[in-house]
Structures are given as C-alpha cells and as structure tokens.
N, C-alpha and C. Protein backbone atom coordinates (compact mmCIF):
# COMPACT_ATOMS: atom_id res chain seq x y z
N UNK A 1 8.48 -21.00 40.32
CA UNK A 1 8.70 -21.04 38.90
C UNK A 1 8.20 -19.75 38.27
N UNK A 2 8.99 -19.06 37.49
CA UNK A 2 8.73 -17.32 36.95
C UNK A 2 8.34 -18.03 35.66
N UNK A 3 6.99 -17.50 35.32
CA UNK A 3 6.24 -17.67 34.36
C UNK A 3 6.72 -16.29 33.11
N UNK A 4 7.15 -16.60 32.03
CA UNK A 4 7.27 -15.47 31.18
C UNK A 4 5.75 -15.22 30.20
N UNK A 5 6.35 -13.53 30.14
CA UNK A 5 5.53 -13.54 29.32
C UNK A 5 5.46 -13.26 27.79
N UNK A 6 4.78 -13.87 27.04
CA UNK A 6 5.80 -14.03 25.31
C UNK A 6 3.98 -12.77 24.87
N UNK A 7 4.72 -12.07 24.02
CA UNK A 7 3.22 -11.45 24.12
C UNK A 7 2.90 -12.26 22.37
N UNK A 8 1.38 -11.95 21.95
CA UNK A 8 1.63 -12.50 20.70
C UNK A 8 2.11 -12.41 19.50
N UNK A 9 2.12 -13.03 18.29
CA UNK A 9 2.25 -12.20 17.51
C UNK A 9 1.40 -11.91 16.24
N UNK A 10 1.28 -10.66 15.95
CA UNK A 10 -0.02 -10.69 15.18
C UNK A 10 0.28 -10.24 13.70
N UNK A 11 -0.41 -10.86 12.83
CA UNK A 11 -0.40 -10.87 11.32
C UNK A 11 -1.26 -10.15 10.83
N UNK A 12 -0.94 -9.01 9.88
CA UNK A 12 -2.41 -8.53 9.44
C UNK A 12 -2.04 -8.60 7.96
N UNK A 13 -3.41 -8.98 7.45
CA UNK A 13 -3.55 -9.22 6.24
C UNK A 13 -4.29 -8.33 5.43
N UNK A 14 -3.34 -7.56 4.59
CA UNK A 14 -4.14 -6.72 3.57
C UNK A 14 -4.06 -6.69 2.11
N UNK A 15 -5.34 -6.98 2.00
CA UNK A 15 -5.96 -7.23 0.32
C UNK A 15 -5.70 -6.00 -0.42
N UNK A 16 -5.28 -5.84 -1.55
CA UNK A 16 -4.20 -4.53 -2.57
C UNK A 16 -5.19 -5.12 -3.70
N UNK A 17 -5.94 -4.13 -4.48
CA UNK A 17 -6.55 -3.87 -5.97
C UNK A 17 -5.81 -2.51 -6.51
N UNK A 18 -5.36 -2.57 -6.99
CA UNK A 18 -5.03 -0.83 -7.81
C UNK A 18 -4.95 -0.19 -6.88
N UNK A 19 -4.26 0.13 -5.74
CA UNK A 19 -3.93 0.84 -4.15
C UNK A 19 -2.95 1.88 -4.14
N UNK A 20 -2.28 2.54 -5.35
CA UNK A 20 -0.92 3.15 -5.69
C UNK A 20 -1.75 4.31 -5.31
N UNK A 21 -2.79 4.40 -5.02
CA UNK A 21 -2.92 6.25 -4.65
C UNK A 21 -2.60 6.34 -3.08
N UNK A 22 -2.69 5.46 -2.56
CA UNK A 22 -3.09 6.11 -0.95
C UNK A 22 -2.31 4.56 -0.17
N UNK A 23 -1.90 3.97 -0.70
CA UNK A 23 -0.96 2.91 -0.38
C UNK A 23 0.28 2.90 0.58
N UNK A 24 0.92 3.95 0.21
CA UNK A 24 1.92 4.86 1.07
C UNK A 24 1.59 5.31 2.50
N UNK A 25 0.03 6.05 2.65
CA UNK A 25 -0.03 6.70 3.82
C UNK A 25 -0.56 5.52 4.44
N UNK A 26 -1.22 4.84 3.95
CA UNK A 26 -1.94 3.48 4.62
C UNK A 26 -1.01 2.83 5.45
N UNK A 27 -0.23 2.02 4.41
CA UNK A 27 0.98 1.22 4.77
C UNK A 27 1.81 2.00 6.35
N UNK A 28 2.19 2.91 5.94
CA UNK A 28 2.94 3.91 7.08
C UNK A 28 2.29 3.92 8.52
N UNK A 29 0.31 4.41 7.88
CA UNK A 29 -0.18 4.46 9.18
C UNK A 29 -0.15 3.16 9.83
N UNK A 30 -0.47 2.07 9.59
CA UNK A 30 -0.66 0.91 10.00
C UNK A 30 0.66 0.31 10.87
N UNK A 31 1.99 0.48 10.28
CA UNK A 31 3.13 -0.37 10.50
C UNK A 31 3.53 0.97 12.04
N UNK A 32 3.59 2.18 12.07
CA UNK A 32 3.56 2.89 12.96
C UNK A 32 2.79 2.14 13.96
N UNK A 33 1.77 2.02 13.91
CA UNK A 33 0.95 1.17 15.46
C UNK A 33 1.29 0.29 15.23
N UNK A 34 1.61 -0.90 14.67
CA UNK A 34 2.26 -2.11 14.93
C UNK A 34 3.50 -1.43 15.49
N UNK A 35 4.52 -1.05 15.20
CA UNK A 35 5.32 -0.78 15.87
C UNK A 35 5.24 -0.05 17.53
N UNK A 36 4.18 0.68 17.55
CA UNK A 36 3.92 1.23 18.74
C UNK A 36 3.25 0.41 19.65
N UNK A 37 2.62 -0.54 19.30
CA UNK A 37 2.23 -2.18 20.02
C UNK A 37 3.09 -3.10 20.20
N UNK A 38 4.61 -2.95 19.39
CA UNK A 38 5.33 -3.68 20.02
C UNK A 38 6.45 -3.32 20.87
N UNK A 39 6.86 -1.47 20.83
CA UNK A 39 7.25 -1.04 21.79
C UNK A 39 6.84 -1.13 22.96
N UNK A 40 5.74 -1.30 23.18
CA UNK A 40 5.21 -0.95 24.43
C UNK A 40 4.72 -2.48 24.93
N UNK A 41 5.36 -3.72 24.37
CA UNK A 41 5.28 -4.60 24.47
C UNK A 41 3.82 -5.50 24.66
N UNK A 42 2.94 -4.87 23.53
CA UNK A 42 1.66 -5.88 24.13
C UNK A 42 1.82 -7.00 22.79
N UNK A 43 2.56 -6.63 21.76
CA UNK A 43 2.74 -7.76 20.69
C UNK A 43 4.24 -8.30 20.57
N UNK A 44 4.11 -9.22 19.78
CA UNK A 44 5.68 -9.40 19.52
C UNK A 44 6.80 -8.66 18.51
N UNK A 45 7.45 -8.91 18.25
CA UNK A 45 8.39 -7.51 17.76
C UNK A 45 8.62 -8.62 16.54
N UNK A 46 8.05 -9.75 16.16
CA UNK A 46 7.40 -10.94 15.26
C UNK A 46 6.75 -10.31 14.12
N UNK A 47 5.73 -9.62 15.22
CA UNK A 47 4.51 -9.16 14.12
C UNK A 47 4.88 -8.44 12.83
N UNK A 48 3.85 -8.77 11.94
CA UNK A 48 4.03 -8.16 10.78
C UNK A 48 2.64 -7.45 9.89
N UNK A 49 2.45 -7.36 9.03
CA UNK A 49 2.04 -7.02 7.79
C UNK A 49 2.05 -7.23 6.28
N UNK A 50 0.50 -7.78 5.65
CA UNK A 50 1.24 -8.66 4.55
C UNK A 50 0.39 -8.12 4.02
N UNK A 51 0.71 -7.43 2.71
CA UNK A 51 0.15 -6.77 1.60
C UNK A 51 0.04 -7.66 0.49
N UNK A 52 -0.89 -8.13 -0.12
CA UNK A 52 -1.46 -9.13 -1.08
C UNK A 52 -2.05 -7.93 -1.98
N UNK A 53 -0.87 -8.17 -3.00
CA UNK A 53 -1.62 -7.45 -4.36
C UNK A 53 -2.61 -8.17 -5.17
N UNK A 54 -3.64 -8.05 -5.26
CA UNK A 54 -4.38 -8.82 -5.88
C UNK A 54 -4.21 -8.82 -7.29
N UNK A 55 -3.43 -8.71 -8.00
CA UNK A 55 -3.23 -8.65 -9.46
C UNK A 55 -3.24 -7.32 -9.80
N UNK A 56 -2.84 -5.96 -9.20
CA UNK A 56 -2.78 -4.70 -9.82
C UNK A 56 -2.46 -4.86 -10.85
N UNK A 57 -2.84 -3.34 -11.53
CA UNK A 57 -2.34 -3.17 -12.69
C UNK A 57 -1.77 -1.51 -12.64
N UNK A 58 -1.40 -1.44 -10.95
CA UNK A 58 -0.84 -0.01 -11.40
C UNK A 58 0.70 -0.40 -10.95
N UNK A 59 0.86 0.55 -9.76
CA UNK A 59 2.06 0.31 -9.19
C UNK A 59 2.07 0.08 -7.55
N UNK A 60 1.15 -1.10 -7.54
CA UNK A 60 0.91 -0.92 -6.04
C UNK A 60 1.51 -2.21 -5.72
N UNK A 61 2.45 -2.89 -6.52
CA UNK A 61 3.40 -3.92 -6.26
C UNK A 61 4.60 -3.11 -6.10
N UNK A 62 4.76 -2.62 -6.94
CA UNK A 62 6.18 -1.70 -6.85
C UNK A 62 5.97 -0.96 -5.56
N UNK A 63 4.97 -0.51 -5.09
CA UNK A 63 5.31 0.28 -3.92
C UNK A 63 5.55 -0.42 -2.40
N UNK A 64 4.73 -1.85 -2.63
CA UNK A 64 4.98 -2.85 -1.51
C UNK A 64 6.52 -3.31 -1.45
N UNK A 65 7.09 -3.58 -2.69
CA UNK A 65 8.54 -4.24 -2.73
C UNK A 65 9.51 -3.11 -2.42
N UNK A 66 9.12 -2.01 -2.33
CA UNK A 66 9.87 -0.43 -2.08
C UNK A 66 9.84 -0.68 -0.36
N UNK A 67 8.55 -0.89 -0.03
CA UNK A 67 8.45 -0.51 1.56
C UNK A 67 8.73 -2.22 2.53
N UNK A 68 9.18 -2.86 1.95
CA UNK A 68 9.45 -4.51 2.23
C UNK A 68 10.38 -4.43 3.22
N UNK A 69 10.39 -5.07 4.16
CA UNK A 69 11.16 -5.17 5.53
C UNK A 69 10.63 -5.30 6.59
N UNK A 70 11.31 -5.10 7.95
CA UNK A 70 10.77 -5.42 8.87
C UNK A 70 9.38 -5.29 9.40
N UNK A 71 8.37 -5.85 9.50
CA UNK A 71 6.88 -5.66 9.87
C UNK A 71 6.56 -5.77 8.46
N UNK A 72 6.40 -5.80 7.43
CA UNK A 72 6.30 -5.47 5.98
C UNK A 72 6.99 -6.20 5.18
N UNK A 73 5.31 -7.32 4.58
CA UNK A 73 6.20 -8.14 3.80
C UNK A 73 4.59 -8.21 2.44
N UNK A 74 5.30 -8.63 1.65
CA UNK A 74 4.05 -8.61 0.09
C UNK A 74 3.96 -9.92 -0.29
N UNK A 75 2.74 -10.19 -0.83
CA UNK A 75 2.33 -11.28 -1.73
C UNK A 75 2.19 -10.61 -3.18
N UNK A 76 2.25 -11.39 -4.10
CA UNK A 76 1.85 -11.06 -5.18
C UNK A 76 0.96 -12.40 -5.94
N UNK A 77 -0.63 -11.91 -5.92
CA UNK A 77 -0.57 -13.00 -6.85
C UNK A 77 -1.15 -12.61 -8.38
N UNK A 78 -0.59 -13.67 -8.68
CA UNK A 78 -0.70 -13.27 -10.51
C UNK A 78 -1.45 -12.87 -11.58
N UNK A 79 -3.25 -12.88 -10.80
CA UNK A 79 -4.15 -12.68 -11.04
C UNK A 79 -5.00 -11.71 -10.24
N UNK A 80 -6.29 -11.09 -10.52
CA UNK A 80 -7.09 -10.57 -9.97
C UNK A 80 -7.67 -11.44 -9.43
N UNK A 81 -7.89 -12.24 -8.07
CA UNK A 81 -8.87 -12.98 -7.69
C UNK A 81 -9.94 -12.70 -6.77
N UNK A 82 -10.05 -11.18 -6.85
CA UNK A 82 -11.10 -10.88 -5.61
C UNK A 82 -10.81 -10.99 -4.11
N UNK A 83 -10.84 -9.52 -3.68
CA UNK A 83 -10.26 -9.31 -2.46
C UNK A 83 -10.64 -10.66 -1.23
N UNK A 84 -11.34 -11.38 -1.34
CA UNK A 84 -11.36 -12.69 -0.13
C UNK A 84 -10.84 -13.55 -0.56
N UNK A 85 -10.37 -13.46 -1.69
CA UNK A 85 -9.76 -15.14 -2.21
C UNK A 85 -8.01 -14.44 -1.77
N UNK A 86 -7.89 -13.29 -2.26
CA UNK A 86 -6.32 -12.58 -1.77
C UNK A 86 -6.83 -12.62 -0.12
N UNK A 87 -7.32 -12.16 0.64
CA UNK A 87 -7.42 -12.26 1.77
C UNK A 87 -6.88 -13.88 2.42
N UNK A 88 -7.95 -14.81 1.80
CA UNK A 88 -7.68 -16.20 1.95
C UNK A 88 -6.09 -16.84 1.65
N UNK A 89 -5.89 -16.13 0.68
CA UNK A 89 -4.16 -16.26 0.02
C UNK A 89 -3.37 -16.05 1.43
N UNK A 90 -3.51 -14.53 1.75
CA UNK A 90 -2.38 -14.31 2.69
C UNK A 90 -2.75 -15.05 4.20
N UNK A 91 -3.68 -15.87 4.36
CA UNK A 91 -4.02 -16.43 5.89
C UNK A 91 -3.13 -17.76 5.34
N UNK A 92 -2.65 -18.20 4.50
CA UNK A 92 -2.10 -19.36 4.39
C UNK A 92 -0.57 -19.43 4.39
C-alpha cells in the first residue's frame, strides 16, 4: 500500500494597524516564501495568508484588497480591537 504524501497546509495570520507604509514589501516578502515552500513542496499549494486590518484608518485595507488572491486573502474588521483580538479574529 503507497502511502501519499499530502504536505500541510499552513495559515498565517497577520494583524494590520495603520500598515500602508511598509505593507507592500511585507506582504510580497512573506507570500514569496510561502510560495517558495510550496514549490518545493514542503506545504500545500492550500496555504495562505490572512491580513486582518484591525480597523485602519489609512489605506492598508485598500492595499490588502489590491494584493487579494491566491495565498492572499483580508479580513476587515470594523473596529480597532487590538492586535490579539484581530489575531484571535483571523484563527477563526
């Protein structure tokens, strides 16, 4: 019996306060090694990235819904609730 192997898949969760300065290179650097972890097959091609704006007030929603797609997906919630309660948001 050939046992497969499913590799996992991994979620990362990132908490967004007012992030429109450096949001871009972040986002980029991050989804690059996810992607390079799932080329090389140690994750699943599943995995993603979830940007939880915590209630900005700049444009660091607009820049998540700009970069939205594969590996890359946004929360928005409607309030400022403090980066562990947005943390807590996106584990659910």
């Amino acid at each position: 019996m050939k046992v497969e192997n499913n590799p996992p898949v991994v979620s990362i969760v990132v908490p967004c306060y007012n992030e429109e300065a450096g949001l871009t290179d972040s986002a980029g650097i991050i989804l690059r090694k996810l992607l390079q972890l799932s080329a090389a097959h140690l994750i699943s091609t599943d995995s993603f990235i979830l940007f939880v704006d915590d209630g900005s007030r700049d444009a660091t929603w607009d820049i998540i819904t700009k970069h939205a797609g594969p590996g890359f997906k946004g929360l928005k919630l409607s309030n400022n609730v403090g980066h562990q309660k947005a943390l807590i948001a996106g584990l659910h």
